[in-house]
N, C-alpha and C. Protein backbone atom coordinates (compact mmCIF):
# COMPACT_ATOMS: atom_id res chain seq x y z
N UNK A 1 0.84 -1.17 0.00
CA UNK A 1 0.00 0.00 0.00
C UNK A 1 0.88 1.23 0.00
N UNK A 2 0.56 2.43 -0.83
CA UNK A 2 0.97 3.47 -0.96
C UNK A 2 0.61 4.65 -0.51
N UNK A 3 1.33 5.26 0.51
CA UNK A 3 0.60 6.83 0.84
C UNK A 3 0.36 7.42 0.12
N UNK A 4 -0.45 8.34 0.63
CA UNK A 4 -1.19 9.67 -0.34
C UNK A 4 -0.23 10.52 -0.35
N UNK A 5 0.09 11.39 -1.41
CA UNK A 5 1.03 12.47 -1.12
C UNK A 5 0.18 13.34 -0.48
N UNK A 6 1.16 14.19 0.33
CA UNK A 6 0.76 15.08 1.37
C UNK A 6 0.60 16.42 0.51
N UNK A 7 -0.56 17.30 0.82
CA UNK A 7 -1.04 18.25 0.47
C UNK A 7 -0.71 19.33 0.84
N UNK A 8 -0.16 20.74 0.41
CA UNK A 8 0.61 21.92 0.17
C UNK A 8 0.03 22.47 2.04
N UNK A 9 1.20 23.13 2.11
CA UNK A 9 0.37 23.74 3.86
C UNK A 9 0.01 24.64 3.30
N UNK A 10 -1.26 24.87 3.90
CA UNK A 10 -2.06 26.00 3.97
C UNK A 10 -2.15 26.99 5.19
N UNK A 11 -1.07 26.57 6.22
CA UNK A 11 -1.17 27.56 7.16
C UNK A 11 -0.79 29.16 6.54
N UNK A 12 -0.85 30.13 6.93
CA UNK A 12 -0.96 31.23 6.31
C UNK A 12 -0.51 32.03 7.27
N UNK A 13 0.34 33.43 7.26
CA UNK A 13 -0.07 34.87 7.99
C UNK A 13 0.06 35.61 7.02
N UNK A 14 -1.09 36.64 7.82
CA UNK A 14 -1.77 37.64 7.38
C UNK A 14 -1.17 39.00 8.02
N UNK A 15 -0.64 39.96 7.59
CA UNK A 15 -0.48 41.43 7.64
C UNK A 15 -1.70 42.06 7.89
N UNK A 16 -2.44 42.37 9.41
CA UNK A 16 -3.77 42.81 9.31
C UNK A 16 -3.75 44.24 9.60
N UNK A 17 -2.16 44.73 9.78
CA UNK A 17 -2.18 46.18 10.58
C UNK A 17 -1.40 46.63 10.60
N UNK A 18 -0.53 47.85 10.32
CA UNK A 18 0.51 48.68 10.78
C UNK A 18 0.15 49.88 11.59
N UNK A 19 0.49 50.37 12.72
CA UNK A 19 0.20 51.32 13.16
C UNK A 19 1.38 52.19 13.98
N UNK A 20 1.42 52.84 14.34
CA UNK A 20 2.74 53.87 14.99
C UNK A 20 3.43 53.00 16.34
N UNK A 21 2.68 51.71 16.44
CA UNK A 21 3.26 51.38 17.64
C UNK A 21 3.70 49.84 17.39
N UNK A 22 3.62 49.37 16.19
CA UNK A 22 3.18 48.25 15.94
C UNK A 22 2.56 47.36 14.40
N UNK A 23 2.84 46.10 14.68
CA UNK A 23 2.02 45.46 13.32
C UNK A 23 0.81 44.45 14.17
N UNK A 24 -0.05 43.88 13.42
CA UNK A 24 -1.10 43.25 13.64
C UNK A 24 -0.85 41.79 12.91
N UNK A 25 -0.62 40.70 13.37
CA UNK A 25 -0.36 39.50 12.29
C UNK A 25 -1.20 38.42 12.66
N UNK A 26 -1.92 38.05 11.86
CA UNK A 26 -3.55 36.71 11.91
C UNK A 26 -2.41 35.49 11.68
N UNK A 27 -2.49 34.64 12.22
CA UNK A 27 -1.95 33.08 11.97
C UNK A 27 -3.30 32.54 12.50
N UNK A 28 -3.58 31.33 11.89
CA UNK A 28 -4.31 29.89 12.25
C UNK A 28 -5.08 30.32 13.51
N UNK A 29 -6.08 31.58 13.32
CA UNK A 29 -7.28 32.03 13.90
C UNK A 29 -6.82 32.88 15.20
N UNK A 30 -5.97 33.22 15.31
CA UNK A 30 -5.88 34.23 16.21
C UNK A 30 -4.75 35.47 15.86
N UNK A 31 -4.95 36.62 16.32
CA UNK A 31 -4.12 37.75 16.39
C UNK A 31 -2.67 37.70 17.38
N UNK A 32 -2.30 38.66 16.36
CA UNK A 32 -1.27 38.86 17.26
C UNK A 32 -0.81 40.30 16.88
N UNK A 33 -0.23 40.34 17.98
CA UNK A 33 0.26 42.21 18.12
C UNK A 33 1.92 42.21 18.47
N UNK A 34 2.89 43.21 17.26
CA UNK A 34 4.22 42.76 17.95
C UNK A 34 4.59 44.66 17.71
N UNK A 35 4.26 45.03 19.22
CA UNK A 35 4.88 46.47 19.60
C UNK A 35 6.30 46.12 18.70
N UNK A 36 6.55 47.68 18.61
CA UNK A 36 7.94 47.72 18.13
C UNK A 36 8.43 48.38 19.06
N UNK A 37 8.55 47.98 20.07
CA UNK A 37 9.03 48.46 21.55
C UNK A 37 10.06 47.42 22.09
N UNK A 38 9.09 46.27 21.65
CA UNK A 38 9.87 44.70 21.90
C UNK A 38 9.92 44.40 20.36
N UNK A 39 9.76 44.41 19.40
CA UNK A 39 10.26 43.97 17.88
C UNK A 39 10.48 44.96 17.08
N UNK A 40 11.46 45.44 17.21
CA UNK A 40 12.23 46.98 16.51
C UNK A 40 12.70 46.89 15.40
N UNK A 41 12.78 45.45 14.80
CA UNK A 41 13.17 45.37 13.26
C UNK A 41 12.10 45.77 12.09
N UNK A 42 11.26 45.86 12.52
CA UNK A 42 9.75 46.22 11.63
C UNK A 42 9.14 47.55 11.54
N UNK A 43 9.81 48.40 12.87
CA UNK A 43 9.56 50.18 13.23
C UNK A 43 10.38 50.39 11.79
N UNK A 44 11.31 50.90 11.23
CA UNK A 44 11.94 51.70 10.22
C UNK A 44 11.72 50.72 8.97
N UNK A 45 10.84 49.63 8.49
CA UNK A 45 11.08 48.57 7.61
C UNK A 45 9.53 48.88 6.97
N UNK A 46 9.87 48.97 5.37
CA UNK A 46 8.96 49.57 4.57
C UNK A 46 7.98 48.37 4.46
N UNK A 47 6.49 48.82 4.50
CA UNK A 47 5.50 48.00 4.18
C UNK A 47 5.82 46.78 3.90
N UNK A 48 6.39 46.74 2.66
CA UNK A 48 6.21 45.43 1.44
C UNK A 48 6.82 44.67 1.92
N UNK A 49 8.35 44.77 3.31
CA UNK A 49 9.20 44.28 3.74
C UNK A 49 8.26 43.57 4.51
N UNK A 50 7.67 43.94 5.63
CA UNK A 50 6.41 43.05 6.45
C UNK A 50 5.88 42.42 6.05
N UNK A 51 5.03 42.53 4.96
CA UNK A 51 4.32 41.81 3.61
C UNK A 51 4.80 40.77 3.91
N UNK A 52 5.99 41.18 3.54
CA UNK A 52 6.95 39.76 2.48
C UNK A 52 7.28 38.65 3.72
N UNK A 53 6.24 37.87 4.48
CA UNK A 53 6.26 37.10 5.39
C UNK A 53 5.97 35.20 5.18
N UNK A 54 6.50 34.51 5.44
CA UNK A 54 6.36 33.48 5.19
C UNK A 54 6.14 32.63 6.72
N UNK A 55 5.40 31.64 6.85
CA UNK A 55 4.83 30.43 8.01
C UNK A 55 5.36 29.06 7.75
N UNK A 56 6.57 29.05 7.98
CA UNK A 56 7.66 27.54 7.91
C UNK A 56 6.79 26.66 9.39
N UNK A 57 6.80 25.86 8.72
CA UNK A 57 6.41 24.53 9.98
C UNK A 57 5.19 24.63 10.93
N UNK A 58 4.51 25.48 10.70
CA UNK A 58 3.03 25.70 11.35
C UNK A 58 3.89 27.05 12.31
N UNK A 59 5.02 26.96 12.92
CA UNK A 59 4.93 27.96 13.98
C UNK A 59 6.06 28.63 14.19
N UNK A 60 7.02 28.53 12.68
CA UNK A 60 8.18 29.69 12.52
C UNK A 60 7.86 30.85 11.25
N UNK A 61 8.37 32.21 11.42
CA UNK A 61 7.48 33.15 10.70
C UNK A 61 9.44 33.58 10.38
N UNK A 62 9.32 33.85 8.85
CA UNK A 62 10.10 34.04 8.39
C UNK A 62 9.59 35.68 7.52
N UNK A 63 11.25 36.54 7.57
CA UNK A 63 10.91 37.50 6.96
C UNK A 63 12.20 37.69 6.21
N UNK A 64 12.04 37.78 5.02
CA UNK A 64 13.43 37.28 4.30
C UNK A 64 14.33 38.56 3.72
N UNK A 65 13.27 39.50 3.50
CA UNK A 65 13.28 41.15 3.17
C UNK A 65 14.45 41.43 4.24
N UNK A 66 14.33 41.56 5.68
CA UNK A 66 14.38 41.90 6.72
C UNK A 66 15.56 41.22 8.07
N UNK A 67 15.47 39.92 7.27
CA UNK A 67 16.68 38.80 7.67
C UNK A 67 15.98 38.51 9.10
N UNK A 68 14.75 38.67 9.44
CA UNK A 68 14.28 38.96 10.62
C UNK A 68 13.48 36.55 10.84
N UNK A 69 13.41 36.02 11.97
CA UNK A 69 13.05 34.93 11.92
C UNK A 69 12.53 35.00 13.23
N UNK A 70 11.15 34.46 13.57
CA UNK A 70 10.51 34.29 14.89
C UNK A 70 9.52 33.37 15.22
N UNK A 71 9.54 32.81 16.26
CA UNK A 71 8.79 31.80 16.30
C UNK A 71 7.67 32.18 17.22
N UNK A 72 6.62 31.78 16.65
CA UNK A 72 5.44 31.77 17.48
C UNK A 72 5.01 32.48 18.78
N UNK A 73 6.08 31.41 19.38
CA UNK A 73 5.97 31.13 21.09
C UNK A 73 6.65 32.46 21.19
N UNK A 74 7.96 33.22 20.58
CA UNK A 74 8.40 34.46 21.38
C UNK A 74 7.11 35.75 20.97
N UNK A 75 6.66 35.30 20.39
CA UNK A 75 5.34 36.71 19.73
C UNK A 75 4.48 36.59 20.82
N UNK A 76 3.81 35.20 21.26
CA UNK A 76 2.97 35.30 22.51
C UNK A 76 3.56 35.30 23.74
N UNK A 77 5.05 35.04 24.15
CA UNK A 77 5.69 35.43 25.28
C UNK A 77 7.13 35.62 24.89
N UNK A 78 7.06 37.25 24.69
CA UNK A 78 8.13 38.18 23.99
C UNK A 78 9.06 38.23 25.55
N UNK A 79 8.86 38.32 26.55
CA UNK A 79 9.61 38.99 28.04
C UNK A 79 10.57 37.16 28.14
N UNK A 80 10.18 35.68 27.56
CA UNK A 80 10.76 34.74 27.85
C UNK A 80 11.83 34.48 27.06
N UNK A 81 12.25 35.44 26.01
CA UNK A 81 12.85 35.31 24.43
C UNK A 81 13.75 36.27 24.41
N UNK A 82 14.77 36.59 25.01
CA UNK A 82 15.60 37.53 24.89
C UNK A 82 16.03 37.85 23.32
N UNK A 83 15.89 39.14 22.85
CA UNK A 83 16.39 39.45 21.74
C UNK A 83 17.57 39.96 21.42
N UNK A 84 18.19 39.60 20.40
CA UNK A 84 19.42 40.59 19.95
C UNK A 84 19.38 41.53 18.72
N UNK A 85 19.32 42.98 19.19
CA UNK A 85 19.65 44.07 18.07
C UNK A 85 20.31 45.24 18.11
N UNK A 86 21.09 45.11 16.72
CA UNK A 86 22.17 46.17 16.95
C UNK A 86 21.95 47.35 16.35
């Protein structure tokens, strides 16, 4: 017996917001909010750069524009994820 080939992921994020403090990003039914207070690579980074977002493995968010890579878990607990920026 032969498996089925496995079908394209459809997990997705969505760019729902830019605002003076912040972006807005939809994954797999819920929001998320990443101040640029705690994610400062996205404050001076033009639109299309945010855009340009990709969802590796259900729960790593790639930004390739930006060289920027984050997973999930530090977006919903940013204070457990120490960051580095220079």
């Amino acid at each position: 017996m032969k498996s089925k080939k496995l079908g394209e992921n459809i997990s997705e994020v969505e760019l729902q917001g830019i605002s003076n403090t912040g972006i807005w990003l939809f994954i797999d039914k819920a929001e998320y909010f990443l101040p640029f207070e705690l994610f400062p690579w996205f404050k001076e980074a033009k639109i299309s750069e945010i855009q340009n977002v990709e969802l590796i493995h259900g729960h790593h968010l790639r930004w390739d524009d930006l060289d920027v890579d984050l997973d999930i878990e530090s977006i919903k607990d940013p204070e457990g994820y120490p960051k580095v920026y220079e």
